[in-house]
N, C-alpha and C. Protein backbone atom coordinates (compact mmCIF):
# COMPACT_ATOMS: atom_id res chain seq x y z
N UNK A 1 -27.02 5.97 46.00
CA UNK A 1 -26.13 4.84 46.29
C UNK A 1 -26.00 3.96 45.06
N UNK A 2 -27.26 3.61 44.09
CA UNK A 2 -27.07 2.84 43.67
C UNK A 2 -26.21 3.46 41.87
N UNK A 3 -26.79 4.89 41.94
CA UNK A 3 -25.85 5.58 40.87
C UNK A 3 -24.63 5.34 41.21
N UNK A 4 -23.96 5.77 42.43
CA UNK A 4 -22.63 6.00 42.27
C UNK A 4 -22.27 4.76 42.11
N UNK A 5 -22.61 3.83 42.51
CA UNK A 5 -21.99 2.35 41.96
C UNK A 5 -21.65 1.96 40.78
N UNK A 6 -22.47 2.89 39.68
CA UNK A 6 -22.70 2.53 38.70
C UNK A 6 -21.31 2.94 37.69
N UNK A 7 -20.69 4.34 38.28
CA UNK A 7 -19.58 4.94 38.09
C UNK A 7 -18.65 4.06 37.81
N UNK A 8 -17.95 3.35 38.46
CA UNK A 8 -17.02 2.77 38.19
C UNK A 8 -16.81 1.60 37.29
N UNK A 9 -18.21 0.80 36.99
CA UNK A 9 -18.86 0.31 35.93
C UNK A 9 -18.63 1.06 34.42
N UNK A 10 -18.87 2.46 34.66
CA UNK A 10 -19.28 3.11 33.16
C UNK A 10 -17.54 3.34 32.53
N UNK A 11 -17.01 3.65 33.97
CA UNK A 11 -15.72 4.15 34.10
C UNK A 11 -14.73 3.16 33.10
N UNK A 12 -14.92 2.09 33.91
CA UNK A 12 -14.28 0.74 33.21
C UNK A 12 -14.33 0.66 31.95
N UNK A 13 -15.72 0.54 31.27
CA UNK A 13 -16.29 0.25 29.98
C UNK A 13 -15.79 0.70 28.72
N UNK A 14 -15.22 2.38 29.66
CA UNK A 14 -15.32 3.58 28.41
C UNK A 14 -13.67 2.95 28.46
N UNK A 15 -12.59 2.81 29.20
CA UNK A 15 -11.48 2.49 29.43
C UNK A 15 -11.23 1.26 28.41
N UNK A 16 -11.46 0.33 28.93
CA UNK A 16 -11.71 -0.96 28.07
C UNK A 16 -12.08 -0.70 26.16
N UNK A 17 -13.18 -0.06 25.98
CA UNK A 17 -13.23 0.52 24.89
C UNK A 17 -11.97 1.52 24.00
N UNK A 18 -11.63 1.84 24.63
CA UNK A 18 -10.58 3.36 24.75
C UNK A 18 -9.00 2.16 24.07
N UNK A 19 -8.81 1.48 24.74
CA UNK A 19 -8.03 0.59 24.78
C UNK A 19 -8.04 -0.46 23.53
N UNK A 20 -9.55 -0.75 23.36
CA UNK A 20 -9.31 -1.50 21.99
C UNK A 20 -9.22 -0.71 21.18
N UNK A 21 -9.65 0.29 20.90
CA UNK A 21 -9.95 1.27 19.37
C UNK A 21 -8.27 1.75 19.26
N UNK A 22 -7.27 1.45 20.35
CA UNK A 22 -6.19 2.37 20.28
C UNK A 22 -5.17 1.35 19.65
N UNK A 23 -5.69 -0.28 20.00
CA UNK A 23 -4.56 -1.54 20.13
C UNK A 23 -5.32 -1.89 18.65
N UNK A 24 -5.96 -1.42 18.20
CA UNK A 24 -7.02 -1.83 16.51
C UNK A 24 -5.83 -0.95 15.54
N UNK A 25 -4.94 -0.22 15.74
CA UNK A 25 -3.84 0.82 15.05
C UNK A 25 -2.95 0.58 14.61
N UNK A 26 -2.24 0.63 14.04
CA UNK A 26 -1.12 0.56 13.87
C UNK A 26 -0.19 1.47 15.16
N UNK A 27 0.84 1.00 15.34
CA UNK A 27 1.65 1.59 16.16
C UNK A 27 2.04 3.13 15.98
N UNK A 28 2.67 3.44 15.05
CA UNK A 28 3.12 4.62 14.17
C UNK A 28 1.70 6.01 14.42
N UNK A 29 0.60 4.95 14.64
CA UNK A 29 -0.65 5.64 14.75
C UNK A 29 -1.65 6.45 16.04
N UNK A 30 -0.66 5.23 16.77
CA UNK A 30 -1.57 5.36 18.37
C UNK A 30 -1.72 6.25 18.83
N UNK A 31 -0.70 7.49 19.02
CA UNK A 31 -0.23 8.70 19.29
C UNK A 31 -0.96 9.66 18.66
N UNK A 32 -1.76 9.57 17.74
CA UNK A 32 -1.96 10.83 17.41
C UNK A 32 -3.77 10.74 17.18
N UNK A 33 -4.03 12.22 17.01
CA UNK A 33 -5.38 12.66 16.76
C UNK A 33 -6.41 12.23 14.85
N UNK A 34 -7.13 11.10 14.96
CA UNK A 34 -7.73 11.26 14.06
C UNK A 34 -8.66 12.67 13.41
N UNK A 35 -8.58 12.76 12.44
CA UNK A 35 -8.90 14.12 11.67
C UNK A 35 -10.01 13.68 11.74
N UNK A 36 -10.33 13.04 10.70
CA UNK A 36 -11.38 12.51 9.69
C UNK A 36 -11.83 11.27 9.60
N UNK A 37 -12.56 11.01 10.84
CA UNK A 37 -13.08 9.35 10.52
C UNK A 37 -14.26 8.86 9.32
N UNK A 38 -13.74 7.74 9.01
CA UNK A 38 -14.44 7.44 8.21
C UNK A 38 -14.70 7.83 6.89
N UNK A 39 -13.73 9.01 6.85
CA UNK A 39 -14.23 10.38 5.32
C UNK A 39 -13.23 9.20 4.19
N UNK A 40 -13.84 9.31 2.86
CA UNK A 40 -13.35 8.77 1.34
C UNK A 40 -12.46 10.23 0.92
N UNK A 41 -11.28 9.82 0.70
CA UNK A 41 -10.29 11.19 0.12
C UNK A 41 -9.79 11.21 -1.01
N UNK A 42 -9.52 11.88 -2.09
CA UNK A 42 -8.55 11.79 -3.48
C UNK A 42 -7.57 12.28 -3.37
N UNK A 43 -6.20 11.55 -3.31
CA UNK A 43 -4.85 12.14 -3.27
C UNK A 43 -4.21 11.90 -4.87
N UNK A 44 -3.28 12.79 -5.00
CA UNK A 44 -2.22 12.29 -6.17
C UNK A 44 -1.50 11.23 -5.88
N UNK A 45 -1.69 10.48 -6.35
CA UNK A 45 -0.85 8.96 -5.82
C UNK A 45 0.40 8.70 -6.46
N UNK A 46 1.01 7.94 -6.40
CA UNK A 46 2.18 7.89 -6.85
C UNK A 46 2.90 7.81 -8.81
N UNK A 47 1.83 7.25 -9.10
CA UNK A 47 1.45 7.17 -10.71
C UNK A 47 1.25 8.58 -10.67
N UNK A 48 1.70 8.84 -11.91
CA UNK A 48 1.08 10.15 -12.50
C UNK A 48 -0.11 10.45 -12.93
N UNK A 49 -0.85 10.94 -12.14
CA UNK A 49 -2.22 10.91 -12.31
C UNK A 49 -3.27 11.66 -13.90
N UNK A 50 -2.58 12.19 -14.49
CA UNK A 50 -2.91 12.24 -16.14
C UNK A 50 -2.70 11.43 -16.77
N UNK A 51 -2.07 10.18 -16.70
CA UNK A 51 -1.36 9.09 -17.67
C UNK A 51 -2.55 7.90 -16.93
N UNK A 52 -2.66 6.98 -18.45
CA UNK A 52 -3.54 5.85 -17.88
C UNK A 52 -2.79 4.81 -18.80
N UNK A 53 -0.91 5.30 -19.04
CA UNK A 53 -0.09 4.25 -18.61
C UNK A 53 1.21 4.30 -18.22
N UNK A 54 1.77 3.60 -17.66
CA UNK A 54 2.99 3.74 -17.33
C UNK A 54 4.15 3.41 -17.68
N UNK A 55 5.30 4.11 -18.20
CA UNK A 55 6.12 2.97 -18.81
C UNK A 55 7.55 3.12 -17.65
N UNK A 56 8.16 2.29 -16.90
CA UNK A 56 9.33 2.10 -16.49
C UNK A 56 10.24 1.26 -16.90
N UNK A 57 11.96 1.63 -16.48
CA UNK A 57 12.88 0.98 -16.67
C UNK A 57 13.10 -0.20 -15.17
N UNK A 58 12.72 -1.09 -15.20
CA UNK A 58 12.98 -1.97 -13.66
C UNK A 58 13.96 -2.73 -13.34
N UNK A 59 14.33 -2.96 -12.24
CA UNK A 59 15.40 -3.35 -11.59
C UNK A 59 14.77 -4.26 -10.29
N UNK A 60 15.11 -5.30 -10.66
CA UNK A 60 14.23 -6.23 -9.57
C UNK A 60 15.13 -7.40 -8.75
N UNK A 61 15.28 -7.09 -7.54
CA UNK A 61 15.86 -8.16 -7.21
C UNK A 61 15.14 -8.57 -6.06
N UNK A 62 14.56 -10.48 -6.31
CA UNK A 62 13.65 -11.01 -5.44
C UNK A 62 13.76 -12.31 -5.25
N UNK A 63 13.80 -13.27 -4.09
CA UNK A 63 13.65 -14.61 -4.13
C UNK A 63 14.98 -14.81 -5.33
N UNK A 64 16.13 -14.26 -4.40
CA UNK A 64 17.60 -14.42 -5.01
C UNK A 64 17.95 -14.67 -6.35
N UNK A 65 17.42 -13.51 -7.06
CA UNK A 65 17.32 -13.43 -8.22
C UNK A 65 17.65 -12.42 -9.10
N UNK A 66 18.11 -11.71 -9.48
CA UNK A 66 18.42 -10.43 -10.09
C UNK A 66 17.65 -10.45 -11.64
N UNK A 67 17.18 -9.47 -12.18
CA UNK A 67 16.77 -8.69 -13.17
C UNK A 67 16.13 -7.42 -13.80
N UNK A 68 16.46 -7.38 -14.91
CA UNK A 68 16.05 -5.95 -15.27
C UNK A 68 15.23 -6.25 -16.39
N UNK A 69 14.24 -5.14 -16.54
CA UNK A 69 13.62 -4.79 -18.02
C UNK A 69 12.79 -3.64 -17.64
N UNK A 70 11.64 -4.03 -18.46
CA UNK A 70 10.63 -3.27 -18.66
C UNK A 70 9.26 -3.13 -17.70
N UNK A 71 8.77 -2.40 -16.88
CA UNK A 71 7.45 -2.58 -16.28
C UNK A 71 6.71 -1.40 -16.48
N UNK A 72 5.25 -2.19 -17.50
CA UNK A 72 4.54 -1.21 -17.90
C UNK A 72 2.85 -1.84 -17.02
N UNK A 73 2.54 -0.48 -16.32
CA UNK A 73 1.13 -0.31 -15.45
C UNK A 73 0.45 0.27 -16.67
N UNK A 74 -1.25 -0.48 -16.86
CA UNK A 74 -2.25 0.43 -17.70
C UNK A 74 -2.95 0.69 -17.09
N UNK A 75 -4.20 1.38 -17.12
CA UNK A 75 -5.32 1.53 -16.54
C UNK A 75 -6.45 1.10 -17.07
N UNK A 76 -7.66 -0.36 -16.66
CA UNK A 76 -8.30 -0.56 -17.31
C UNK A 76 -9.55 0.09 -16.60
N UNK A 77 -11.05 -0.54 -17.12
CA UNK A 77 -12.20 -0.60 -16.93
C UNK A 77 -12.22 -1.00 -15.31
N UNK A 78 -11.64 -2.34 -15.12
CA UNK A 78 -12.20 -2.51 -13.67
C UNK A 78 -10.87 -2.79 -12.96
N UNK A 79 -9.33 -2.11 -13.53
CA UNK A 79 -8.51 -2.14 -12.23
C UNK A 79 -6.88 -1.51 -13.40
N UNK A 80 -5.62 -2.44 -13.06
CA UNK A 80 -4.87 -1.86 -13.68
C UNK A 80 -4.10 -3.04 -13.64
N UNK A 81 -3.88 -3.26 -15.07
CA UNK A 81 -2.82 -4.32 -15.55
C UNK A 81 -1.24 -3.78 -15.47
N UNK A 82 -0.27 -4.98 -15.19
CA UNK A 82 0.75 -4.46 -14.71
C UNK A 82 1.90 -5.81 -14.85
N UNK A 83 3.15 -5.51 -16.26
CA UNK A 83 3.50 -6.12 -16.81
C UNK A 83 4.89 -6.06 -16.69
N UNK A 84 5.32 -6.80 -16.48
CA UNK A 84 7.50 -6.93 -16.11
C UNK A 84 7.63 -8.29 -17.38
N UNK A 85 8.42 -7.62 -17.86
CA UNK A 85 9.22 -8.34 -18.88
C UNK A 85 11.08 -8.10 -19.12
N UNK A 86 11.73 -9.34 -19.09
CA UNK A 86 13.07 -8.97 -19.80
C UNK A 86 13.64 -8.03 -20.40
N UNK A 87 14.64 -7.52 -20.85
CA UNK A 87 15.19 -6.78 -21.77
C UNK A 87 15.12 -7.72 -22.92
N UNK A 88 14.84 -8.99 -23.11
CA UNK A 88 14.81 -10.17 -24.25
C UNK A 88 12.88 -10.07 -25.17
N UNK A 89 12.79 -9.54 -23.80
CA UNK A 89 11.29 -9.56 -24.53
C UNK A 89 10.34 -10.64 -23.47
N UNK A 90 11.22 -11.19 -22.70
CA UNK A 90 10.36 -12.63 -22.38
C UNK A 90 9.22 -12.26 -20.61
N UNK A 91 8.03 -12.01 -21.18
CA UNK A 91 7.15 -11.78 -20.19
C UNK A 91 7.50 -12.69 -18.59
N UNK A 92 7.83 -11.86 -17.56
CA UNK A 92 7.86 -12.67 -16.27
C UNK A 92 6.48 -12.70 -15.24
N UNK A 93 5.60 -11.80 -15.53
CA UNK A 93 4.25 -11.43 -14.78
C UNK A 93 3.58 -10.29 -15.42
N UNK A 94 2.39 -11.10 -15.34
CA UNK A 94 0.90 -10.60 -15.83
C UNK A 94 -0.14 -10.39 -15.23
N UNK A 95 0.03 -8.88 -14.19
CA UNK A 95 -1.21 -9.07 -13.12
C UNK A 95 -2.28 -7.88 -13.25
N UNK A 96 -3.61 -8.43 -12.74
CA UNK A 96 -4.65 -7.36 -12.78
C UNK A 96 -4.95 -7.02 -11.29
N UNK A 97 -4.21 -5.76 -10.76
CA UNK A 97 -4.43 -5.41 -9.41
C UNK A 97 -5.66 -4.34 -9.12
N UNK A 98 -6.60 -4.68 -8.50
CA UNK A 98 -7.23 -3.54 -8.03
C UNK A 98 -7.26 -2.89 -6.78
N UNK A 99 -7.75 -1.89 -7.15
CA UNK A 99 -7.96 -0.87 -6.09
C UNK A 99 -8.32 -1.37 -4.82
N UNK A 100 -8.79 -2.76 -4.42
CA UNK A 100 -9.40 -2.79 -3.02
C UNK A 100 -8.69 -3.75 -2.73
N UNK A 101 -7.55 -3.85 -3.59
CA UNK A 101 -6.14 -4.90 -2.96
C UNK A 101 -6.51 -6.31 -3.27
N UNK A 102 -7.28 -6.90 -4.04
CA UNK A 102 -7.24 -7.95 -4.80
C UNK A 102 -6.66 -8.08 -6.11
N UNK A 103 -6.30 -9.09 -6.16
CA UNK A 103 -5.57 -8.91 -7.87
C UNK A 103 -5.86 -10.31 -8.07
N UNK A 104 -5.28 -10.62 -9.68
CA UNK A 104 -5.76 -11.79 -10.22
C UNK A 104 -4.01 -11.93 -11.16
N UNK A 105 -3.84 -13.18 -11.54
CA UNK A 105 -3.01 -13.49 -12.23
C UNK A 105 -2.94 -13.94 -13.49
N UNK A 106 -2.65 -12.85 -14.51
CA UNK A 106 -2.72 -13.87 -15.59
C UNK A 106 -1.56 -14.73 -16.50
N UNK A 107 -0.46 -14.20 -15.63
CA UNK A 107 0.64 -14.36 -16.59
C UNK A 107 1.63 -14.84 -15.38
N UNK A 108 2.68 -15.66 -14.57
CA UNK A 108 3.97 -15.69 -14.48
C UNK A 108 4.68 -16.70 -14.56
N UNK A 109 6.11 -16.36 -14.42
CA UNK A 109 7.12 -17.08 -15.20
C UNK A 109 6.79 -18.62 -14.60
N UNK A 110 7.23 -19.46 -14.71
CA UNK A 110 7.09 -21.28 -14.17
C UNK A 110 7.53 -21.40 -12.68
N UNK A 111 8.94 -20.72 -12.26
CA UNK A 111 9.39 -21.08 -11.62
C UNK A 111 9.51 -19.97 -10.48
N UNK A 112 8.62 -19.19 -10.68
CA UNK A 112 7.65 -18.18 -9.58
C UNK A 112 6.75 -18.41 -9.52
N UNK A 113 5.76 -19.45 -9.76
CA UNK A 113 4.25 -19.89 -9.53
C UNK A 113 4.40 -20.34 -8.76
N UNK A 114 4.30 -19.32 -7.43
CA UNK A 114 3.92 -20.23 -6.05
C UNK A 114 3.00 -19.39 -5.06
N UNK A 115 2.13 -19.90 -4.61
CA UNK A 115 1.41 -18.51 -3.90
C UNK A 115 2.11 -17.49 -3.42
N UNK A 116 2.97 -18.10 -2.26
CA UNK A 116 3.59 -16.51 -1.57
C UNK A 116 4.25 -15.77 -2.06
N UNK A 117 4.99 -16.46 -3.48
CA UNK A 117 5.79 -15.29 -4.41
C UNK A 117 4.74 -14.67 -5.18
N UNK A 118 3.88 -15.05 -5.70
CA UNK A 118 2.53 -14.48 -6.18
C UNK A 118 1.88 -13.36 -5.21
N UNK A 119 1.41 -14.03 -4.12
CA UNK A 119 0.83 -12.72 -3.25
C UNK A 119 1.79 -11.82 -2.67
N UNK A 120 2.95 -12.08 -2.70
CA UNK A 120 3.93 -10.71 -1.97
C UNK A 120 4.27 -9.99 -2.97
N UNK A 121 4.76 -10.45 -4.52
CA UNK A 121 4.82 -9.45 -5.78
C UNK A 121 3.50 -8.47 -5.60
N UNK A 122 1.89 -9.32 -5.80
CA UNK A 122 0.88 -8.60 -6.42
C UNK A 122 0.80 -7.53 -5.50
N UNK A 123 1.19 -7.74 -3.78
CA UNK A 123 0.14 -6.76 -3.05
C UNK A 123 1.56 -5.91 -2.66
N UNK A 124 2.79 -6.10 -3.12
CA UNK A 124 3.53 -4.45 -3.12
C UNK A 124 3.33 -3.96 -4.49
N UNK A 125 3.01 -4.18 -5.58
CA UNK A 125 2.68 -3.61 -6.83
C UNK A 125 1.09 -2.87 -6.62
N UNK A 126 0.59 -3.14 -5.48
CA UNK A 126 -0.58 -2.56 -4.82
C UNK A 126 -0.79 -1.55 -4.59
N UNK A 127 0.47 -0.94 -4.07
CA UNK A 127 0.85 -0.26 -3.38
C UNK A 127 0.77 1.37 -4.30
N UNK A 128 1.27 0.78 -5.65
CA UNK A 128 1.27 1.95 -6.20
C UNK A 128 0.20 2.25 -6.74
N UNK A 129 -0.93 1.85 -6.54
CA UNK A 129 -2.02 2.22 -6.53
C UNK A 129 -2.71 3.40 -5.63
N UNK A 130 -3.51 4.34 -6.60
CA UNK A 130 -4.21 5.17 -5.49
C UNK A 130 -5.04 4.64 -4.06
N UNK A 131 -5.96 4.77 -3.27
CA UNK A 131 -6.16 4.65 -2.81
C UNK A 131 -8.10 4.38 -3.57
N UNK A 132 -8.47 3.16 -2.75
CA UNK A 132 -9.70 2.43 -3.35
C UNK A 132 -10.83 3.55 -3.03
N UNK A 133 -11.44 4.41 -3.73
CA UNK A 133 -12.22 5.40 -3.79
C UNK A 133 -13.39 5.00 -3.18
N UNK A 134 -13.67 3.72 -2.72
CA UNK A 134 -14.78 3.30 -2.06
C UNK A 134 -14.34 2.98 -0.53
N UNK A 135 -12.87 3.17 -0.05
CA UNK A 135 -12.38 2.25 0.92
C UNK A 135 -12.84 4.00 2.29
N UNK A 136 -13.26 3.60 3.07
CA UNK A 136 -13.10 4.68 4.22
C UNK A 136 -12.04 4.76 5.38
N UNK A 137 -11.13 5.10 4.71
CA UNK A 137 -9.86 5.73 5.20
C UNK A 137 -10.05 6.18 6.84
N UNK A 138 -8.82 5.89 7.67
CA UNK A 138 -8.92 6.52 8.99
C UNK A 138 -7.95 7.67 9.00
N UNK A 139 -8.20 9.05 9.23
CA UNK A 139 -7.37 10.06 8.46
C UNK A 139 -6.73 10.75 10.06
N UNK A 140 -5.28 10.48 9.60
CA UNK A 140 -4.49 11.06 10.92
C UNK A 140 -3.75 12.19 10.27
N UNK A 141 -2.74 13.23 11.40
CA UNK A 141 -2.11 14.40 11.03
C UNK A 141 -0.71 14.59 11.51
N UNK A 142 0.24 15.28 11.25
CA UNK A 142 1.14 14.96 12.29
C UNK A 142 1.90 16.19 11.52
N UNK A 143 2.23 17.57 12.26
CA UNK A 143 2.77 18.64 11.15
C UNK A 143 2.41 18.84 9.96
N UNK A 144 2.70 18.51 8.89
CA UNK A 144 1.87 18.93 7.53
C UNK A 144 1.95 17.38 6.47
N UNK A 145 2.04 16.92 7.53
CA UNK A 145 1.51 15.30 6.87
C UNK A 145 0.45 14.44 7.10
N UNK A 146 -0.12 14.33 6.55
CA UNK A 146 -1.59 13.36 6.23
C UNK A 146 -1.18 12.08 6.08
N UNK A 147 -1.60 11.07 7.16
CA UNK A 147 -1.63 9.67 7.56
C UNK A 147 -2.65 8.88 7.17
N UNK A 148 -3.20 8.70 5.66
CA UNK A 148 -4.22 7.60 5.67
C UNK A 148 -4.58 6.12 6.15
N UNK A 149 -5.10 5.49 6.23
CA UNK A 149 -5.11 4.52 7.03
C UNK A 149 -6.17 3.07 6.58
N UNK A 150 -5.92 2.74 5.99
CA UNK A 150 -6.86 1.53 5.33
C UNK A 150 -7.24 0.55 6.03
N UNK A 151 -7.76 0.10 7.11
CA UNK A 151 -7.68 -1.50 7.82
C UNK A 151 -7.94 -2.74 7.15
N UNK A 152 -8.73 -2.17 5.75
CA UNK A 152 -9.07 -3.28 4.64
C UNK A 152 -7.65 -3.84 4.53
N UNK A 153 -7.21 -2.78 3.37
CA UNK A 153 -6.00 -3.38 2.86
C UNK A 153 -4.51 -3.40 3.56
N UNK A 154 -4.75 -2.97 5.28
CA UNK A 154 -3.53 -3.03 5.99
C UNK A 154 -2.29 -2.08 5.59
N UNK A 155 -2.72 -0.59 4.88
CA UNK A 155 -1.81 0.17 4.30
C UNK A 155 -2.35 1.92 4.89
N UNK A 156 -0.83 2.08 4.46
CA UNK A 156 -0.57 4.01 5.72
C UNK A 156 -0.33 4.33 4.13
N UNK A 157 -0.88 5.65 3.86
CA UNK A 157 -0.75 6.42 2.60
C UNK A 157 -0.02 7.58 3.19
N UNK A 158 1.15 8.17 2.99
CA UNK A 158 2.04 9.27 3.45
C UNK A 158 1.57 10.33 2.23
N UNK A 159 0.53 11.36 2.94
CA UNK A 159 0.46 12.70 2.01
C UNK A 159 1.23 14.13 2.22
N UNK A 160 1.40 14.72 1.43
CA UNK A 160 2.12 16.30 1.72
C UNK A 160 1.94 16.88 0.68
N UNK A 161 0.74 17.95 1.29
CA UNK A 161 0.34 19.22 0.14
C UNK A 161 -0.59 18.21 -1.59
N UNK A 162 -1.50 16.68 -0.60
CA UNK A 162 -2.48 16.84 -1.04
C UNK A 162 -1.48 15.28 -2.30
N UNK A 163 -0.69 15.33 -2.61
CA UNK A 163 0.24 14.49 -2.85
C UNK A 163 0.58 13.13 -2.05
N UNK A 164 0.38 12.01 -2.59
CA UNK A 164 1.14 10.92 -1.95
C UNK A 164 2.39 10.47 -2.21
N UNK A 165 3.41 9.87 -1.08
CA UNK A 165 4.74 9.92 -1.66
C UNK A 165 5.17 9.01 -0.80
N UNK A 166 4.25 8.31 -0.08
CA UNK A 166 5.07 6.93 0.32
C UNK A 166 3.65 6.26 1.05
N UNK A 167 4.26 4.55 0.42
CA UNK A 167 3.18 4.13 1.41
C UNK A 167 3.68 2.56 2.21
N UNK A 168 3.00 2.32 2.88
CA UNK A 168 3.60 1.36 3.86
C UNK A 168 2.51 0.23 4.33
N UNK A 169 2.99 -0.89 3.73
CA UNK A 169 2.12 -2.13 3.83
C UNK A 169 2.35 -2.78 5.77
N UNK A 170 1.03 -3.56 5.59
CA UNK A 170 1.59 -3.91 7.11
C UNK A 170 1.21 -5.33 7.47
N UNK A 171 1.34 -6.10 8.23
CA UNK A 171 0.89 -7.53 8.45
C UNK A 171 0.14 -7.47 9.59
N UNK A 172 -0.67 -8.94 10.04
CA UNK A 172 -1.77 -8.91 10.70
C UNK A 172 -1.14 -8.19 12.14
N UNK A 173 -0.20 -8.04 12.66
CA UNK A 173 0.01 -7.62 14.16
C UNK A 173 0.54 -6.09 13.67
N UNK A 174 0.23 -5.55 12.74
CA UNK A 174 -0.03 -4.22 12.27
C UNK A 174 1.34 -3.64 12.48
N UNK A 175 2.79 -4.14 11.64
CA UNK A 175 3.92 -3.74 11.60
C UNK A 175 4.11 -3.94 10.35
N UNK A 176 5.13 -2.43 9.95
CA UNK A 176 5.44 -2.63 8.17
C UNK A 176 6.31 -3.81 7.85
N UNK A 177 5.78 -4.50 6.96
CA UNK A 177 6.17 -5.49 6.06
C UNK A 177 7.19 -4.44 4.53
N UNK A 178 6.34 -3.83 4.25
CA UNK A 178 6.60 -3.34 2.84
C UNK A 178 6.88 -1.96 2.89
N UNK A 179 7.62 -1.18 2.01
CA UNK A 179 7.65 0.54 1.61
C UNK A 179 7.63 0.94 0.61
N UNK A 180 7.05 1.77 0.07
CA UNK A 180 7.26 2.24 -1.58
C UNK A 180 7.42 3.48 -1.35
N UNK A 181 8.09 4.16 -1.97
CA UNK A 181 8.17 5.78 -1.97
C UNK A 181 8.88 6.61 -3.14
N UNK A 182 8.72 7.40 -3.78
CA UNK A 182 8.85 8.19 -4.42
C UNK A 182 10.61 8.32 -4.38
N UNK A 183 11.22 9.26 -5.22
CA UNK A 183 12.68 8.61 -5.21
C UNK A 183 13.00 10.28 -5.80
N UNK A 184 14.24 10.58 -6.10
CA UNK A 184 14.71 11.91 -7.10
C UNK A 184 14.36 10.92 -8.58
N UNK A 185 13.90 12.42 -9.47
CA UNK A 185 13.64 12.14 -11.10
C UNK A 185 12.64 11.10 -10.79
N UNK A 186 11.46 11.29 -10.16
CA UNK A 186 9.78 10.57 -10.70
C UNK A 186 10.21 9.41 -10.02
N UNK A 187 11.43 8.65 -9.70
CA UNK A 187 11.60 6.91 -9.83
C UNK A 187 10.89 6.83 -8.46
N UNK A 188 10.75 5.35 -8.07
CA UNK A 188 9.77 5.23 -7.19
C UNK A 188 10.30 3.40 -6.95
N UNK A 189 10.69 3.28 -5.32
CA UNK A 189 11.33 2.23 -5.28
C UNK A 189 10.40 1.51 -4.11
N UNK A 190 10.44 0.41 -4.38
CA UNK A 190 9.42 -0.78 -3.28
C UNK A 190 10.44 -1.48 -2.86
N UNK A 191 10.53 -1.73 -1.32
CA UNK A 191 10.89 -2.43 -0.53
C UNK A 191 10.32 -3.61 0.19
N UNK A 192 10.85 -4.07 0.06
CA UNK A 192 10.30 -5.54 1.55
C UNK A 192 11.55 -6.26 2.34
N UNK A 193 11.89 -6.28 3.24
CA UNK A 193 12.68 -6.67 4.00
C UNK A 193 12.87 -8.32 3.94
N UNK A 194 12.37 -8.44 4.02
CA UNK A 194 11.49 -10.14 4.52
C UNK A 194 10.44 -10.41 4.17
N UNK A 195 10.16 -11.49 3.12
CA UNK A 195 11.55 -12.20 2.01
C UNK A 195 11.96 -11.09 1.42
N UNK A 196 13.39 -10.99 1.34
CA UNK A 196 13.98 -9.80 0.73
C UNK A 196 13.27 -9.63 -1.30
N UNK A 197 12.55 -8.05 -1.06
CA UNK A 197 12.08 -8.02 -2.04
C UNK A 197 12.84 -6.41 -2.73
N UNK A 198 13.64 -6.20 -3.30
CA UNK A 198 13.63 -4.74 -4.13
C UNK A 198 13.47 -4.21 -5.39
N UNK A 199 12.58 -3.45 -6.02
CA UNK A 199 12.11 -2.90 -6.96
C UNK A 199 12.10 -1.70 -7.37
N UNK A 200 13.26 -1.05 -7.93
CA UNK A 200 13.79 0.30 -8.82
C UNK A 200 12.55 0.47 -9.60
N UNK A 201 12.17 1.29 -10.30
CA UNK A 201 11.74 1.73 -10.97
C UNK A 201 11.58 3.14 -11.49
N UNK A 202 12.37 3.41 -12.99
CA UNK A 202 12.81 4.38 -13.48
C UNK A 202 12.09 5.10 -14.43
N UNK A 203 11.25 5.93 -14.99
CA UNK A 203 9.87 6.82 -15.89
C UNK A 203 10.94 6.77 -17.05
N UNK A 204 10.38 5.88 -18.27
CA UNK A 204 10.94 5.68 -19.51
C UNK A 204 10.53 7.19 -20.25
N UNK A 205 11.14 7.85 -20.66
CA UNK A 205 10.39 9.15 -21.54
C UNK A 205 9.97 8.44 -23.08
């Protein structure tokens, strides 16, 4: 008597549980079978992964603004510097982004020094970052695509054949904010809807 009581108790618990781990997801996510919990993975990320720099032609239009130049990513010691300048020469941002989605500022223009234009530039330029080799990924599947899953940094890594080729930022009620993805000829374009953010970017030879 006093077991079976206990049933509907255990019943509940596992339900209730079942329920948070599913509403902890992203949406895009809920549906499907985790692979690999918890596992650390190395994908080809969107940078070319032999180069430790980058040189692009950019096209930026943000916070109703249009421009073009130059954006060159390096690779340092403890993250990756990442530099947009004019076609004049005249530096607009100077940031050190790392891998676990912090960055630091060392450089921007006067009249973009404001936090939220600061933190919405740094953390889609984030994006094109591999994935933080220390971060433990929640690894989903879906046909022959690999769904990484960061809860740190609130980001879906889109793999195929071991390759990354798009990734998708998200905000606290776990809906995309941001997109970056791979383009024809290497280019690789970042989106944000709201505040309207867009970023071309073209592989200088």
């Amino acid at each position: 008597m006093y077991l079976n009581s206990k049933k509907p108790v255990i019943l509940s618990v596992m339900w209730i549980g079942l329920l948070l781990v599913t509403s902890c997801q992203p949406r895009i996510l809920r549906n499907l079978k985790q692979v690999s919990p918890g596992q650390t993975t190395e994908k080809i990320h969107l940078l070319n992964d032999s180069l430790t720099e980058w040189r692009y032609r950019a096209h930026v239009e943000a916070f109703g603004q249009n421009m073009s130049g130059i954006f060159i990513m390096k690779k340092s010691e403890t993250g990756y510097r990442a530099f947009l300048m004019t076609d004049f020469g005249l530096k607009v941002l100077d940031f050190l982004l790392l891998p676990n989605g912090d960055y630091e500022v060392n450089h921007i223009m006067e009249h973009m020094n404001y936090k939220f234009i600061k933190e919405n530039l740094a953390q889609n330029l984030i994006m094109l970052l591999p994935p933080d080799p220390y971060d433990e990924l929640r690894i989903f599947s879906i046909d022959s695509t690999e769904m990484l899953y960061s809860p740190e940094k609130k980001m879906i890594y889109f793999a195929n054949q071991n390759a990354i080729f798009k990734v998708e930022r998200l905000n606290n009620r776990k809906n995309t904010v941001a997109t970056t993805q791979q383009k024809d000829n290497a280019a690789i374009e970042i989106l944000q809807p709201g505040p309207g953010i867009s970023i071309l970017l073209k592989p200088l030879n």
